[in-house]
N, C-alpha and C. Protein backbone atom coordinates (compact mmCIF):
# COMPACT_ATOMS: atom_id res chain seq x y z
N UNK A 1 40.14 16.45 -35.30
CA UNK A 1 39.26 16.70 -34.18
C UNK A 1 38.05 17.52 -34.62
N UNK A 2 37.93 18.78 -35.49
CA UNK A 2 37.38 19.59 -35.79
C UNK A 2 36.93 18.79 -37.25
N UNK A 3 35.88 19.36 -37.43
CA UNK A 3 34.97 18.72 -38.79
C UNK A 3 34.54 19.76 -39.90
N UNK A 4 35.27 20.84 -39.06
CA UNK A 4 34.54 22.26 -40.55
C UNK A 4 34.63 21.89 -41.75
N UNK A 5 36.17 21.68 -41.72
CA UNK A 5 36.16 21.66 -43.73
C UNK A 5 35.36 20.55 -44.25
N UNK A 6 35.10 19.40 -43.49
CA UNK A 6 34.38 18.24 -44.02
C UNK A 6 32.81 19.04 -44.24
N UNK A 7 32.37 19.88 -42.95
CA UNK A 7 31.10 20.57 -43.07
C UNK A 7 30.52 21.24 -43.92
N UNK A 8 31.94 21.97 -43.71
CA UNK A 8 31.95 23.38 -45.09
C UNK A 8 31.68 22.87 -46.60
N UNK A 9 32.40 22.13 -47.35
CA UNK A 9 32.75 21.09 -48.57
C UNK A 9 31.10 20.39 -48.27
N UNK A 10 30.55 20.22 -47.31
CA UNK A 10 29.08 19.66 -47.65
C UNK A 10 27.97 20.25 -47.99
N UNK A 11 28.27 21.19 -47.05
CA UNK A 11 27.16 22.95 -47.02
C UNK A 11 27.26 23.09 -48.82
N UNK A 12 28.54 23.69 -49.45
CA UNK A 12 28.65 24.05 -50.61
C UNK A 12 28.25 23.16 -51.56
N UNK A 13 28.41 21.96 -51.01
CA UNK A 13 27.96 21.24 -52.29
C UNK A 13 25.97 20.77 -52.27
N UNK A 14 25.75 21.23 -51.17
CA UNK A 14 23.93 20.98 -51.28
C UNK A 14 23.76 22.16 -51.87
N UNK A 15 24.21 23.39 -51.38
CA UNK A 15 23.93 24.33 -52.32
C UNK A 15 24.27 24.86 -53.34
N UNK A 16 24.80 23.55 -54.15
CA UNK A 16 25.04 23.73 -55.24
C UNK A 16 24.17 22.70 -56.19
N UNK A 17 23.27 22.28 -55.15
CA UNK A 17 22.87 21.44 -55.71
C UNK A 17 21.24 22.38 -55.83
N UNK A 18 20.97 22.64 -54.70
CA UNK A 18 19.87 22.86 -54.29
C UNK A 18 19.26 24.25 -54.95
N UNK A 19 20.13 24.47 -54.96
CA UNK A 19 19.82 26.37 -55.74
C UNK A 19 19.38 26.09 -56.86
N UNK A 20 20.55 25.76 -58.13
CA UNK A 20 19.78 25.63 -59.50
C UNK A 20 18.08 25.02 -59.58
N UNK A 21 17.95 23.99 -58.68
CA UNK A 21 16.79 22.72 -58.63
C UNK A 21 15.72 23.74 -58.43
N UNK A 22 15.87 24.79 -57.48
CA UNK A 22 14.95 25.54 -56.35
C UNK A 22 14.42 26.84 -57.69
N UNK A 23 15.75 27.15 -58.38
CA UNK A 23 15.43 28.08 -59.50
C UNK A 23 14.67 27.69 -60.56
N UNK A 24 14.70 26.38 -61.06
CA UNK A 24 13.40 25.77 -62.17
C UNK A 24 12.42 25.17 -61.20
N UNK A 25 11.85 24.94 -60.22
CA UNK A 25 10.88 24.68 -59.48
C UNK A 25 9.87 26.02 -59.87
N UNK A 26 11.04 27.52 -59.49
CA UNK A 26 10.05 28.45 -59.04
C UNK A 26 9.86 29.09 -60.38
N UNK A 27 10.64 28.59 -61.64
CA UNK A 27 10.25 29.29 -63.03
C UNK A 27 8.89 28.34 -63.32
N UNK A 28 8.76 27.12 -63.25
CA UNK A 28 7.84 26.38 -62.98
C UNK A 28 6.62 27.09 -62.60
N UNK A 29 6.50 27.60 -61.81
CA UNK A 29 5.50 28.13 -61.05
C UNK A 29 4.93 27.55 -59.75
N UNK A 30 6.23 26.71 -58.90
CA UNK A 30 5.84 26.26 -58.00
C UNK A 30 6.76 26.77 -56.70
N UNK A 31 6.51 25.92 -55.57
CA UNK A 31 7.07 26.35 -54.71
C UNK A 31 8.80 25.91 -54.36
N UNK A 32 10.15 26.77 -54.35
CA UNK A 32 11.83 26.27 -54.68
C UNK A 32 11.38 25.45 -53.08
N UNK A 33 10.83 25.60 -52.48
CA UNK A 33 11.16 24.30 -51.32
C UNK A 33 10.72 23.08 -51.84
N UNK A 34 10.02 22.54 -52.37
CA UNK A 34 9.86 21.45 -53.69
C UNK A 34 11.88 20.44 -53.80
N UNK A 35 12.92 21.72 -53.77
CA UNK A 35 13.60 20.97 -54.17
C UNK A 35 14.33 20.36 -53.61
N UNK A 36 13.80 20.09 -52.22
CA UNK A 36 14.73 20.02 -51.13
C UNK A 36 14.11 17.94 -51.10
N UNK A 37 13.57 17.57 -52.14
CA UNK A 37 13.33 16.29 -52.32
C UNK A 37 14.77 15.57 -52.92
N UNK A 38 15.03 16.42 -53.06
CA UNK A 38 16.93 16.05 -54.04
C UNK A 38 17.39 15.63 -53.06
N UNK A 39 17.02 15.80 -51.40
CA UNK A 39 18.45 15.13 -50.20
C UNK A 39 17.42 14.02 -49.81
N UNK A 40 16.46 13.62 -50.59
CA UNK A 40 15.96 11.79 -50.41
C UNK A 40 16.81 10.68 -50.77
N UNK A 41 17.38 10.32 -49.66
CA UNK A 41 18.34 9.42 -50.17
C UNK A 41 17.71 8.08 -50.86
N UNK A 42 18.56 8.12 -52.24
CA UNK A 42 18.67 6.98 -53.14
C UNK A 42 17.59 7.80 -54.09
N UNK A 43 16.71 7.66 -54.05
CA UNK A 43 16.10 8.19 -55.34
C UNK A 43 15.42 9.81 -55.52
N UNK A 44 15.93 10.42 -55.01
CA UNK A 44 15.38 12.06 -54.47
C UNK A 44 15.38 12.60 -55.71
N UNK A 45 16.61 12.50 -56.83
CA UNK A 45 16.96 13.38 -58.22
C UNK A 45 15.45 12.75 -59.29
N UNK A 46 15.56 11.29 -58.78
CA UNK A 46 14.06 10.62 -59.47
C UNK A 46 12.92 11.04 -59.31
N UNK A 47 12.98 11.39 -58.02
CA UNK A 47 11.59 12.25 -57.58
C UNK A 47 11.18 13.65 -58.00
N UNK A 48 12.70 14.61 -58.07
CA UNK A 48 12.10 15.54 -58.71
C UNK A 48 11.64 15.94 -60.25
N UNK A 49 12.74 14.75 -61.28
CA UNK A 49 12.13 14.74 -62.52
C UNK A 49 10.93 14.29 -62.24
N UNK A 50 10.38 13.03 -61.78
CA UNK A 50 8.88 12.44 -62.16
C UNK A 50 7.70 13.35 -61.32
N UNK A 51 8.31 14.72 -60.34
CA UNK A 51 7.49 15.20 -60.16
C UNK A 51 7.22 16.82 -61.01
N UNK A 52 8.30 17.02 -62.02
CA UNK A 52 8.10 18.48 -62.41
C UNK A 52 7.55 17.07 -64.44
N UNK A 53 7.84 16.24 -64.53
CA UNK A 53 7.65 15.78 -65.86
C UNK A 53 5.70 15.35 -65.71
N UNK A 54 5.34 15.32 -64.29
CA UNK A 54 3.94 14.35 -64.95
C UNK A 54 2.82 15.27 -63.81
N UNK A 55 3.21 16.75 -63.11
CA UNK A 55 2.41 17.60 -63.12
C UNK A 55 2.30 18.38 -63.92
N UNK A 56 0.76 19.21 -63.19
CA UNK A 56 0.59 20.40 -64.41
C UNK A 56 1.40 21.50 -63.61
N UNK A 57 1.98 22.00 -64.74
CA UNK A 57 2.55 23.68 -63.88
C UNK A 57 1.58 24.90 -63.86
N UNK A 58 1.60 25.25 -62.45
CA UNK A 58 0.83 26.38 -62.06
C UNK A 58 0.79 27.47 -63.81
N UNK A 59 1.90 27.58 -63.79
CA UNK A 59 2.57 29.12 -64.73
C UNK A 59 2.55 28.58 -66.58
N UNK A 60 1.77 27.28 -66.81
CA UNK A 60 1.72 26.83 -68.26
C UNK A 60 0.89 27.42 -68.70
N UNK A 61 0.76 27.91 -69.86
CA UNK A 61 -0.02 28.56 -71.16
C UNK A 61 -1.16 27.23 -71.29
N UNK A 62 -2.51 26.89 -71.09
CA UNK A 62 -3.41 26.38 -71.73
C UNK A 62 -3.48 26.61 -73.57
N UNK A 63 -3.22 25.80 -73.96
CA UNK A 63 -3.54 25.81 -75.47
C UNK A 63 -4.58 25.62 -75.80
N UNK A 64 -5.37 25.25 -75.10
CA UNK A 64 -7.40 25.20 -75.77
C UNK A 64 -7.59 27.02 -75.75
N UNK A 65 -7.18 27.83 -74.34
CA UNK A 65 -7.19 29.18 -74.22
C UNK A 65 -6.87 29.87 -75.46
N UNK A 66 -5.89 29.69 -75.54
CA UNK A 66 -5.07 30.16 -76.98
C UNK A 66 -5.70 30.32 -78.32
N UNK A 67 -6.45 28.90 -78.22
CA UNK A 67 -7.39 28.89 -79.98
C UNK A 67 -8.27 30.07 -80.02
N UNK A 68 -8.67 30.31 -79.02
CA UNK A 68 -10.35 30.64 -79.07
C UNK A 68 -10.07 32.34 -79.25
């Protein structure tokens, strides 16, 4: 009748998902709500590699900076 433990067992497992994702978003230098693209169903985990692999990160070292 009651649905907790099914609830509960779901709760824990987004945030187990969602935390680590939310923690390299924000070492990134972006914003951890970013990772909440992970509950896009079917391709959400795709979305967040092809979106932290083919931006620039706020928090990257310029290497032209560096030479000079």
């Amino acid at each position: 009748m009651f649905m907790m433990p099914e609830i509960a067992h779901m709760v824990v497992a987004a945030l187990l998902i969602i935390i680590p994702i939310g923690i390299i978003f924000k070492r990134a230098g972006f914003s951890p709500a970013w990772a909440a693209l992970v509950f896009v169903p079917g391709f959400g985990v795709l979305l967040v590699f092809i979106f932290l692999a083919f931006s620039d990160w706020p928090n990257q070292i310029n290497d032209e900076e560096n030479l000079q």
